[in-house]
Each structure stands twice: as structure tokens, then as C-alpha cells.
C-alpha atoms as a PDB file:
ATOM      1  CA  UNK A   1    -116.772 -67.376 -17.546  1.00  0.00           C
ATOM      2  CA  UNK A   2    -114.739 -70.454 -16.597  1.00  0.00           C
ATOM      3  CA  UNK A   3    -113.171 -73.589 -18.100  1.00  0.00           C
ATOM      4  CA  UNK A   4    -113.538 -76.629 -15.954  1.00  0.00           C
ATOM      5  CA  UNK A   5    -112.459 -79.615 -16.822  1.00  0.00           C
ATOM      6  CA  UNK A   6    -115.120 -82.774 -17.001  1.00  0.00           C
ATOM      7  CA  UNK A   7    -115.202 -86.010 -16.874  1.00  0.00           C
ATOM      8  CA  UNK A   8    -115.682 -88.014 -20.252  1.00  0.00           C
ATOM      9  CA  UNK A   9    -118.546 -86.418 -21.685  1.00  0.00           C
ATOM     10  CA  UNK A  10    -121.666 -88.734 -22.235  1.00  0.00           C
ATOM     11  CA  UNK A  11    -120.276 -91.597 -20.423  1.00  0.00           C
ATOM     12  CA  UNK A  12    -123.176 -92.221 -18.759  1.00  0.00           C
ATOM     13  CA  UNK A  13    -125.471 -90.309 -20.642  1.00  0.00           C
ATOM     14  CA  UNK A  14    -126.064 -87.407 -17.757  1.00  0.00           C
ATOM     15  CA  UNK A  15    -125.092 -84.019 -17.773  1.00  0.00           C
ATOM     16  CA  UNK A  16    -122.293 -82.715 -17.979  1.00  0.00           C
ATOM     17  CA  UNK A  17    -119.786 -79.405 -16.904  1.00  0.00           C
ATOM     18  CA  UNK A  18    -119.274 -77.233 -19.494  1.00  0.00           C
ATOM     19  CA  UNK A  19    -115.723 -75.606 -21.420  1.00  0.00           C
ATOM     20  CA  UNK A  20    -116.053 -72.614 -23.319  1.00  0.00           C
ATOM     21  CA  UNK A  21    -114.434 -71.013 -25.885  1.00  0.00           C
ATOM     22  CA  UNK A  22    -111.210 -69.283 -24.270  1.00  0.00           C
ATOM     23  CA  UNK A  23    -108.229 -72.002 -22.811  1.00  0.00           C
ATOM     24  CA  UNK A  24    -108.338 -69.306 -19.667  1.00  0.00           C
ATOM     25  CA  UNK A  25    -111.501 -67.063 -19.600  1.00  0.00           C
ATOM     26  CA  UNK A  26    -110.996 -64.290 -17.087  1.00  0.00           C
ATOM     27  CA  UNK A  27    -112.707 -64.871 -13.863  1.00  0.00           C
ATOM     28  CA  UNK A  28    -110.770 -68.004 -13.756  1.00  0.00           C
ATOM     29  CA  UNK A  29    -108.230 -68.711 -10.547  1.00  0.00           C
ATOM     30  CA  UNK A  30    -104.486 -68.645 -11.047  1.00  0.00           C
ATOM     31  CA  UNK A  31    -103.021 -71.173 -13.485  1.00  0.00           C
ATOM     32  CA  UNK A  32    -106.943 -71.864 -14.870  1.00  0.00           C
ATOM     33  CA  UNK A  33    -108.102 -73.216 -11.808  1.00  0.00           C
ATOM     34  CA  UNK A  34    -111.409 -73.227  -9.547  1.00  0.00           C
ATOM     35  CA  UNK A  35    -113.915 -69.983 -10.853  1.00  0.00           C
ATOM     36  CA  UNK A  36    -113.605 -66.956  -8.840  1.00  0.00           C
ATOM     37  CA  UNK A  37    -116.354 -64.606  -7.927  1.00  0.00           C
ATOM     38  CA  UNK A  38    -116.201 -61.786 -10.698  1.00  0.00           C
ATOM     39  CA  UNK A  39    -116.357 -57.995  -9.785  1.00  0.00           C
ATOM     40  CA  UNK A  40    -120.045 -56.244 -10.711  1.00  0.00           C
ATOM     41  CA  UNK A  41    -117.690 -53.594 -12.502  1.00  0.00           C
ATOM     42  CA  UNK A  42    -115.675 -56.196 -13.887  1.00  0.00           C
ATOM     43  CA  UNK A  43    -118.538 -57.937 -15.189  1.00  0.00           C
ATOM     44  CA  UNK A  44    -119.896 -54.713 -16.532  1.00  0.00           C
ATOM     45  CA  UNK A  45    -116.342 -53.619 -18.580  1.00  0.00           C
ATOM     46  CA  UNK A  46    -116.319 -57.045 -19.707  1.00  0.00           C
ATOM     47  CA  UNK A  47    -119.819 -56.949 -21.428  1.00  0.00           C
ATOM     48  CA  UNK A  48    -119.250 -53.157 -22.450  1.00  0.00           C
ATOM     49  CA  UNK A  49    -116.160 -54.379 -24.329  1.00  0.00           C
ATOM     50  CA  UNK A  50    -117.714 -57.293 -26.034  1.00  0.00           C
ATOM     51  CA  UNK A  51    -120.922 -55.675 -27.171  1.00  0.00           C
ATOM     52  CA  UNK A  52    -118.759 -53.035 -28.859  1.00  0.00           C
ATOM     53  CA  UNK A  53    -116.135 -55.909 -30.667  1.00  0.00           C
ATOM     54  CA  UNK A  54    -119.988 -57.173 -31.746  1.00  0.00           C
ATOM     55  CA  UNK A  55    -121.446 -53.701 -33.072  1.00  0.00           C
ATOM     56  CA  UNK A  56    -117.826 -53.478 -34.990  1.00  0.00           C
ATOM     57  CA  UNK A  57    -118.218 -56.738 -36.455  1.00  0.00           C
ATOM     58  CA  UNK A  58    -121.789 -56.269 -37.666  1.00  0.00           C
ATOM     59  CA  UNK A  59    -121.292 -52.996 -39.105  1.00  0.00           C
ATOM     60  CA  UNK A  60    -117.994 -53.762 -40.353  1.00  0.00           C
ATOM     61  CA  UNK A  61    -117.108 -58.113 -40.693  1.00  0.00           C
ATOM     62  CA  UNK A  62    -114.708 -59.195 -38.095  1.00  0.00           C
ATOM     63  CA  UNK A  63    -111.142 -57.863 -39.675  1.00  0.00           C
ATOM     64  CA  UNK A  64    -111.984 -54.409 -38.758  1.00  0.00           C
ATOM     65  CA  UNK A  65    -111.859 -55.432 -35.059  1.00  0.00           C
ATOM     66  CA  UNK A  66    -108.654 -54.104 -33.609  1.00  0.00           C
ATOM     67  CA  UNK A  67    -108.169 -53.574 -29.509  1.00  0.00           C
ATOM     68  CA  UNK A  68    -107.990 -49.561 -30.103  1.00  0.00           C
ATOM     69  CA  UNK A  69    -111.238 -49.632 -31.918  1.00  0.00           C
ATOM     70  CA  UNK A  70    -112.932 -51.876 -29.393  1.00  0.00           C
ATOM     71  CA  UNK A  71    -111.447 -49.301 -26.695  1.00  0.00           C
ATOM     72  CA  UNK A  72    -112.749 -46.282 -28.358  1.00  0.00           C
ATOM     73  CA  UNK A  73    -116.392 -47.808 -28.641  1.00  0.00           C
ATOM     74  CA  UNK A  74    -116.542 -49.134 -25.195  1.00  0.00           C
ATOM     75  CA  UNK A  75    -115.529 -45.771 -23.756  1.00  0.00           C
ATOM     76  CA  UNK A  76    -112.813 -48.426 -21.570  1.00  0.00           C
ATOM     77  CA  UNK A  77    -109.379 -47.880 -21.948  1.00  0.00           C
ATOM     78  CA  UNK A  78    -107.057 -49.689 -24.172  1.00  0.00           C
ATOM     79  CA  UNK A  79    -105.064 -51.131 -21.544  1.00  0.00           C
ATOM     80  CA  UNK A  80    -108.040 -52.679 -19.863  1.00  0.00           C
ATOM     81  CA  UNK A  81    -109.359 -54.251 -23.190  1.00  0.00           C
ATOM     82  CA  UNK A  82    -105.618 -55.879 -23.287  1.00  0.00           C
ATOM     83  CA  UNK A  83    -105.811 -57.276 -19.661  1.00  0.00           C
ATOM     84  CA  UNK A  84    -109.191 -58.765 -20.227  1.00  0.00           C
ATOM     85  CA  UNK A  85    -108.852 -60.580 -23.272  1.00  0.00           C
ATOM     86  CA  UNK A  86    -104.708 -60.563 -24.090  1.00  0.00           C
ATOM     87  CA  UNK A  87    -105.663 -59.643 -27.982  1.00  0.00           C
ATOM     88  CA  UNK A  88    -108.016 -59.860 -31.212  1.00  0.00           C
ATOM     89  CA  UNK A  89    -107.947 -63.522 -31.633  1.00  0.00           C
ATOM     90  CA  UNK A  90    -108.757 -64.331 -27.657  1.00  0.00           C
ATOM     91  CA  UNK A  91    -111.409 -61.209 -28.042  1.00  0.00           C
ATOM     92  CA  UNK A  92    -113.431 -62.966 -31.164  1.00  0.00           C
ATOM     93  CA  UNK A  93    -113.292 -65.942 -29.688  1.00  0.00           C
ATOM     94  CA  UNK A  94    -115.336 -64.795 -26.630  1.00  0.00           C
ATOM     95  CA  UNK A  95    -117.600 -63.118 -28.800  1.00  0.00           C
ATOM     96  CA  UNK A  96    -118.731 -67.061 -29.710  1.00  0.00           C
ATOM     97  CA  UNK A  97    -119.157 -67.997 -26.173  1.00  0.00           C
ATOM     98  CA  UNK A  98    -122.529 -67.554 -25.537  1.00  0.00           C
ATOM     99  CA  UNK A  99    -123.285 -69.279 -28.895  1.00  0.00           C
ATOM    100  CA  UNK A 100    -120.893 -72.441 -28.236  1.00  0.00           C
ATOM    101  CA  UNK A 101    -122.800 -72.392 -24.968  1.00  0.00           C
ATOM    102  CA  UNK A 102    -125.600 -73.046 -26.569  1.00  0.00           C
ATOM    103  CA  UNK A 103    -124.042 -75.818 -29.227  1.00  0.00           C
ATOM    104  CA  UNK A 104    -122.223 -77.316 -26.516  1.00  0.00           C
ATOM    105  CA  UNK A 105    -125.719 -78.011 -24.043  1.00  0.00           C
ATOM    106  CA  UNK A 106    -127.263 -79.140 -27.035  1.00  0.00           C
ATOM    107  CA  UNK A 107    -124.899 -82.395 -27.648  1.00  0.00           C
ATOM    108  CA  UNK A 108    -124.205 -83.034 -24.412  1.00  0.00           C
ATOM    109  CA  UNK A 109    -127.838 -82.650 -22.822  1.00  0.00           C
ATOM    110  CA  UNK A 110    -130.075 -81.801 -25.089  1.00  0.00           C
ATOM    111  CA  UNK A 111    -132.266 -84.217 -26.995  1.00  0.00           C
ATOM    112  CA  UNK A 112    -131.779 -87.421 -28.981  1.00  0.00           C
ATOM    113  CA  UNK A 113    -130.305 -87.842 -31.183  1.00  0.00           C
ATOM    114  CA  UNK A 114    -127.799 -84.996 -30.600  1.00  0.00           C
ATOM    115  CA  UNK A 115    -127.708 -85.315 -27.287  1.00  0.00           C
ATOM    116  CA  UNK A 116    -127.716 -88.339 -24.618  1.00  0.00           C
ATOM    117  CA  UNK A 117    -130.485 -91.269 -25.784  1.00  0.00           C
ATOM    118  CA  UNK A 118    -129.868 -92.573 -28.911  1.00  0.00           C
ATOM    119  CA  UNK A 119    -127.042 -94.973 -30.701  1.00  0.00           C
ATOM    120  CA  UNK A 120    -123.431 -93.634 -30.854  1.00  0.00           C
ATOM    121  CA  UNK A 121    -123.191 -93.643 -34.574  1.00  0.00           C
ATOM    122  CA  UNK A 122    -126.618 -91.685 -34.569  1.00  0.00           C
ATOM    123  CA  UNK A 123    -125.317 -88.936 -32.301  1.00  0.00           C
ATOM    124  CA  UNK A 124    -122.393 -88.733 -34.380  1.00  0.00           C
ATOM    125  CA  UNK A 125    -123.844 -87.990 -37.239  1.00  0.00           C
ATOM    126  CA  UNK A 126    -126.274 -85.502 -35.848  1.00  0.00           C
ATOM    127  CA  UNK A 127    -122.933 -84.048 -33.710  1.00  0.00           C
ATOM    128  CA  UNK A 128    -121.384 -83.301 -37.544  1.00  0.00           C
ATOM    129  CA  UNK A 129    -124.517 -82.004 -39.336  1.00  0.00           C
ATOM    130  CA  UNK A 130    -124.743 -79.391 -36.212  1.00  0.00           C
ATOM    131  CA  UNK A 131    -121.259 -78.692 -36.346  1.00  0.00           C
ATOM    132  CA  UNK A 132    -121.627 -78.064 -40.035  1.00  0.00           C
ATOM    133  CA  UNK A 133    -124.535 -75.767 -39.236  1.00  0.00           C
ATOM    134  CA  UNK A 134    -122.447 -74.277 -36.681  1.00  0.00           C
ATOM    135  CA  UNK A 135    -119.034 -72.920 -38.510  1.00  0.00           C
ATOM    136  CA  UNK A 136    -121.227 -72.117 -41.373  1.00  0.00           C
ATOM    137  CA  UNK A 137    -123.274 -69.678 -38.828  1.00  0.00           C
ATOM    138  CA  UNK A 138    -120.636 -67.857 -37.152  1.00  0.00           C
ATOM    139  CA  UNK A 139    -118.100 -68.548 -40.008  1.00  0.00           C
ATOM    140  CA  UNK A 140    -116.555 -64.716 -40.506  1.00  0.00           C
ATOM    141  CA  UNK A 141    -115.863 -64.475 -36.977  1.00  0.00           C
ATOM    142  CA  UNK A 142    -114.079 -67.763 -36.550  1.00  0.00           C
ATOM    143  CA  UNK A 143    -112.465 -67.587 -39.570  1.00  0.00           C
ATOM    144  CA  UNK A 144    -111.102 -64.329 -38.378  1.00  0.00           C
ATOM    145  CA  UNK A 145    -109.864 -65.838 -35.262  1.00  0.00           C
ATOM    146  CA  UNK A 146    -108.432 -68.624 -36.954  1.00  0.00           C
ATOM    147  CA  UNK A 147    -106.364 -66.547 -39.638  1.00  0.00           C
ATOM    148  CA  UNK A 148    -105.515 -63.845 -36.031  1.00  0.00           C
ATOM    149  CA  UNK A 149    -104.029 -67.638 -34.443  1.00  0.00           C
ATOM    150  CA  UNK A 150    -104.224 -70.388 -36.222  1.00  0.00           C
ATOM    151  CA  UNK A 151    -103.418 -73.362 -33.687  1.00  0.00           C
ATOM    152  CA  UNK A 152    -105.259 -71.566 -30.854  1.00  0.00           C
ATOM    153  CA  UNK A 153    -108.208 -73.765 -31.706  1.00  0.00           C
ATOM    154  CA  UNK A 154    -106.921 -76.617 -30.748  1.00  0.00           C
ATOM    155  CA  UNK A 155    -105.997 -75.170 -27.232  1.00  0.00           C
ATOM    156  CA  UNK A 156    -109.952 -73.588 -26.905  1.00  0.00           C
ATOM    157  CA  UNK A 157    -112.278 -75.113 -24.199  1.00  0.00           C
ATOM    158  CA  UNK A 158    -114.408 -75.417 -26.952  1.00  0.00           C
ATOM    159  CA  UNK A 159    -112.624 -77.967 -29.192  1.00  0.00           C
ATOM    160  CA  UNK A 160    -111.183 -79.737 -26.163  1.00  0.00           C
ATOM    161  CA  UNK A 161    -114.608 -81.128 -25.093  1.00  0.00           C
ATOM    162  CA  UNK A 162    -115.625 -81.467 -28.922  1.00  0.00           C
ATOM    163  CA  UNK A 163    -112.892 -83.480 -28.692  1.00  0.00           C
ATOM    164  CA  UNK A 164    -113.995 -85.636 -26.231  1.00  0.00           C
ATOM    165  CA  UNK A 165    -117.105 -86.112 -26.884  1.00  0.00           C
ATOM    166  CA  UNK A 166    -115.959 -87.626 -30.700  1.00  0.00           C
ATOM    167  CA  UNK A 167    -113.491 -89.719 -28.582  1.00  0.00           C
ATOM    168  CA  UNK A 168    -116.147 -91.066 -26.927  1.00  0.00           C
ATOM    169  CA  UNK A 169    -118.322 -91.986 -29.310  1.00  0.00           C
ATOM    170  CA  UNK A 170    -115.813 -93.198 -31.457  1.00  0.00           C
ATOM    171  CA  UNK A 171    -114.531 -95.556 -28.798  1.00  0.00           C
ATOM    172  CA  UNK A 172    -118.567 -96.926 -28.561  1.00  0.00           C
ATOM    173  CA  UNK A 173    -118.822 -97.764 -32.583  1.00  0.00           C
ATOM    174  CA  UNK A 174    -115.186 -99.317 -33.245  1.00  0.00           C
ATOM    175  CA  UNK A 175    -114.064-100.883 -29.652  1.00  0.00           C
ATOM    176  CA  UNK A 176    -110.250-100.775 -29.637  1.00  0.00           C
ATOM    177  CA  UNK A 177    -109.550 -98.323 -32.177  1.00  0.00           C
ATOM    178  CA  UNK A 178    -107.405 -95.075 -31.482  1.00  0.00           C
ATOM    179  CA  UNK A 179    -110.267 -93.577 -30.829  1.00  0.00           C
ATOM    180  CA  UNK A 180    -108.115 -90.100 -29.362  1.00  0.00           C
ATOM    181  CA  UNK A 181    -106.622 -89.711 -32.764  1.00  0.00           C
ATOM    182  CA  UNK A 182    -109.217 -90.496 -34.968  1.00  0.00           C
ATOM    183  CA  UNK A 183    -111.343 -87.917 -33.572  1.00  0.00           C
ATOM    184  CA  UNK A 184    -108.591 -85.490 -34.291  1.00  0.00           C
ATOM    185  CA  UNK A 185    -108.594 -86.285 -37.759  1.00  0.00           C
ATOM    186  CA  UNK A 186    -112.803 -86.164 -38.032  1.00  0.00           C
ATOM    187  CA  UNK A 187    -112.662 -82.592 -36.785  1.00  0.00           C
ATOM    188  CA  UNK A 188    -110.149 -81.596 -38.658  1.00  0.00           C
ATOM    189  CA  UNK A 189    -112.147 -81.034 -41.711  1.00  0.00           C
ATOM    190  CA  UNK A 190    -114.391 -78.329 -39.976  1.00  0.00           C
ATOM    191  CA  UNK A 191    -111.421 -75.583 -39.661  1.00  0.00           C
ATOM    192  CA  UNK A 192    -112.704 -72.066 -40.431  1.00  0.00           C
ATOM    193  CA  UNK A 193    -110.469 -71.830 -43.749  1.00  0.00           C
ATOM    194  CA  UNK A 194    -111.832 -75.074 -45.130  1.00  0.00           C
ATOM    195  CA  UNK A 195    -115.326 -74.464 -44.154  1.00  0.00           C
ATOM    196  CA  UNK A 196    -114.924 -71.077 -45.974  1.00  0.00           C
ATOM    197  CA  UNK A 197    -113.757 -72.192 -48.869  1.00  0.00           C
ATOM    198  CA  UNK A 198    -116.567 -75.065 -49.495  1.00  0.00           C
ATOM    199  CA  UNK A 199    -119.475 -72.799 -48.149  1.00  0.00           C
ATOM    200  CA  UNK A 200    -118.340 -69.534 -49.773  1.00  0.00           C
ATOM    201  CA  UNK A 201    -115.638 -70.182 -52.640  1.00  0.00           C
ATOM    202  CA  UNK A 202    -117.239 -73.332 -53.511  1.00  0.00           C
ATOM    203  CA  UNK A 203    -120.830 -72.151 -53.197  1.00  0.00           C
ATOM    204  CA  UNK A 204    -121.416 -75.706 -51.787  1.00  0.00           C
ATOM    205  CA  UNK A 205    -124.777 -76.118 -49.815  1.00  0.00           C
ATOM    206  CA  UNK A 206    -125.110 -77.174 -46.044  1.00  0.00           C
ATOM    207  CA  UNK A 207    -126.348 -80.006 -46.943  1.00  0.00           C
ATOM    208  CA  UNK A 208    -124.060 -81.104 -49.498  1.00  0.00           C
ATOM    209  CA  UNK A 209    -121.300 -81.140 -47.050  1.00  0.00           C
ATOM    210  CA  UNK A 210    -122.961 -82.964 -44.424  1.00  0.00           C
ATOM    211  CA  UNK A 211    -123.826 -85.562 -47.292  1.00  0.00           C
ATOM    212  CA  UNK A 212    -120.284 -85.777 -47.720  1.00  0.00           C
ATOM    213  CA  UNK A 213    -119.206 -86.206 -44.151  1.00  0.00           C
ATOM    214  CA  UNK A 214    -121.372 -89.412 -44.420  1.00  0.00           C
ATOM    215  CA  UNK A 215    -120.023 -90.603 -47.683  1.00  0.00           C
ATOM    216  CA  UNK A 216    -116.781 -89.973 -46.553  1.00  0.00           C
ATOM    217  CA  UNK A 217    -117.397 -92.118 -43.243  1.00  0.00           C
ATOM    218  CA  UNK A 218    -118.688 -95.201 -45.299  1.00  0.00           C
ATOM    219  CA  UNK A 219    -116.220 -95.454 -47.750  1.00  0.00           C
ATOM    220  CA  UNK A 220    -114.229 -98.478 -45.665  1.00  0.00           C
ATOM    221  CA  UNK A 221    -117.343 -99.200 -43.330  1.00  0.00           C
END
């Protein structure tokens, strides 16, 4: 997998390169550059070692993931797991990848109103209802990688161009507006830890919080 870096997503409504999860996947040139060609037997370690860090984390909930375990499963050695994935944080977060794949075709190419076609401030709010419906799904394991690294999410692929793509349609509904920051500050609600503790400790309902979102967006409109 590589990270590329795009242009501003949705600026003219067409498609768009994607990021994922990891700030520098492996098969990525030196210093995160252009994608290089992976090995077959790379390719095959690499999906050996991440179906085991899944069967551990279905059987078991994400904390039980350590590298040695992962190692053991695989039937790769240790110091292979390290090279490929540097440790447990950078591991769970690739076990999202093909997920935020998924999420991240959806907003920037998939249908109105989540994707391209419809009014900013209608995308937007169908961009935070998914994302909602997004942590909530895979909630244990990026809760776990949050709590392994806590500021590596803001370094991820994944919440660069989730960044961007707020930016942008911030800077469509209020013209002139620090659009950069204020996306910063709408995303930062949907951390793992506080998404846990609404969802789980609170016992709130999807729903709810999405509701919420909106209030919360209206209250100086």
C-alpha cells in the first residue's frame, strides 16, 4: 500500500488519489515517495502477518495483540513482523486499511450526498454521520491504536485527507473563515477515547450522537 499525496479533495467534484491509514505504508519509496513494485513473498508475509493480528483480535479484542504473538501465529519471524510494520500501534492501524479504503472512496467518489453532487453543507453532514458509523464500527481496534500512540492519528494518511476534505467543504459554506483550523477542531470530537466513552460508557445511540453533531453545528448558525 502507498500514501500519495492529492490534490484538494472534491475540488472539482472528480475522483480523487487515495491516503491510507499508515503516514509510510511499506511498499512506499525512500522518504514516502513514488510506490514501488512489492515482492510476491513480500506481499504474501505481509498478508500472513495481518490475518493473524486479525484472528488475535477476534478471538481475543485488540490489547492482546503484541508483535511476538502476531509472529508466533504467522509462522514469520519476529524480526520481520518489526521491519514491516515498526510496532503494535502502526500494525492495528493497517489492520483498518482495507476498511478506510472503503470509507475513504465512499466520500470522495461515491454517491450524493456523501460523495461529489450535492451541497457542501449536505456532504458534511452525511461525511459526520458516516464517520460516526465508522469509529463506532471498528472502535476496539482504533481505540487500541490510539491508547498504543496517541498523536499518531493525526500523522495517518487517513486523517490527513479527512482533513482535507472538511477543509474543503468548510471553505465552500463560510467563505473566508479558517477553514484549516476549524476542521481540526470538527474532527476532533471523533477520537477513539471519546467515541468510546459516549457509545460504550455512555450507552449513547448512533444516532443520538450524530443528532448532536448537528445541534452542536447550529448553535451560532
Amino acid at each position: 500500500m502507498s500514501t500519495r499525496t492529492p490534490g484538494t479533495p472534491g475540488a472539482d467534484d472528480g475522483p480523487a488519489q487515495l491516503l491510507t491509514v499508515l503516514p509510510a505504508a511499506p511498499g512506499t519509496g525512500p522518504g514516502g515517495g513514488g510506490p514501488v513494485t512489492e515482492r510476491a513473498d513480500a506481499a504474501r508475509n505481509r498478508r500472513r502477518i495481518l490475518d493473524a493480528a486479525a484472528r488475535i483480535v477476534a478471538e481475543k479484542g485488540p490489547d492482546a495483540v503484541t508483535m511476538n504473538q502476531v509472529a508466533h501465529a504467522s509462522g514469520i519471524g519476529v524480526g520481520t513482523v518489526y521491519r514491516r510494520f515498526g510496532d503494535v500501534s502502526q500494525l492495528l492501524w493497517a489492520l483498518l486499511d482495507d476498511r478506510e479504503r472503503q470509507f475513504q472512496e465512499a466520500y470522495m467518489s461515491g454517491p450524493p450526498p456523501l460523495g461529489p453532487g450535492a451541497p457542501a453543507g449536505e456532504r458534511l453532514d452525511a461525511f459526520l454521520d458516516a464517520l460516526v458509523d465508522r469509529v463506532a464500527e471498528q472502535r476496539a481496534i482504533l481505540l487500541a491504536a490510539h491508547s498504543a500512540a496517541p498523536r499518531a492519528r493525526y500523522h495517518s494518511g487517513a486523517y490527513q485527507l479527512m482533513h482535507t476534505h472538511v477543509t474543503m467543504l468548510l471553505s465552500r459554506l463560510r467563505p473566508g473563515s479558517d477553514s484549516a483550523l476549524l476542521a481540526h477542531l470538527l474532527l476532533g470530537p471523533f477520537s477513539p477515547d471519546l467515541m468510546h466513552h459516549l457509545t460504550v460508557e455512555q450507552a449513547l445511540p448512533a444516532e443520538r450522537v450524530k443528532a448532536g453533531v448537528r445541534q452542536l453545528l447550529a448553535l451560532r448558525a
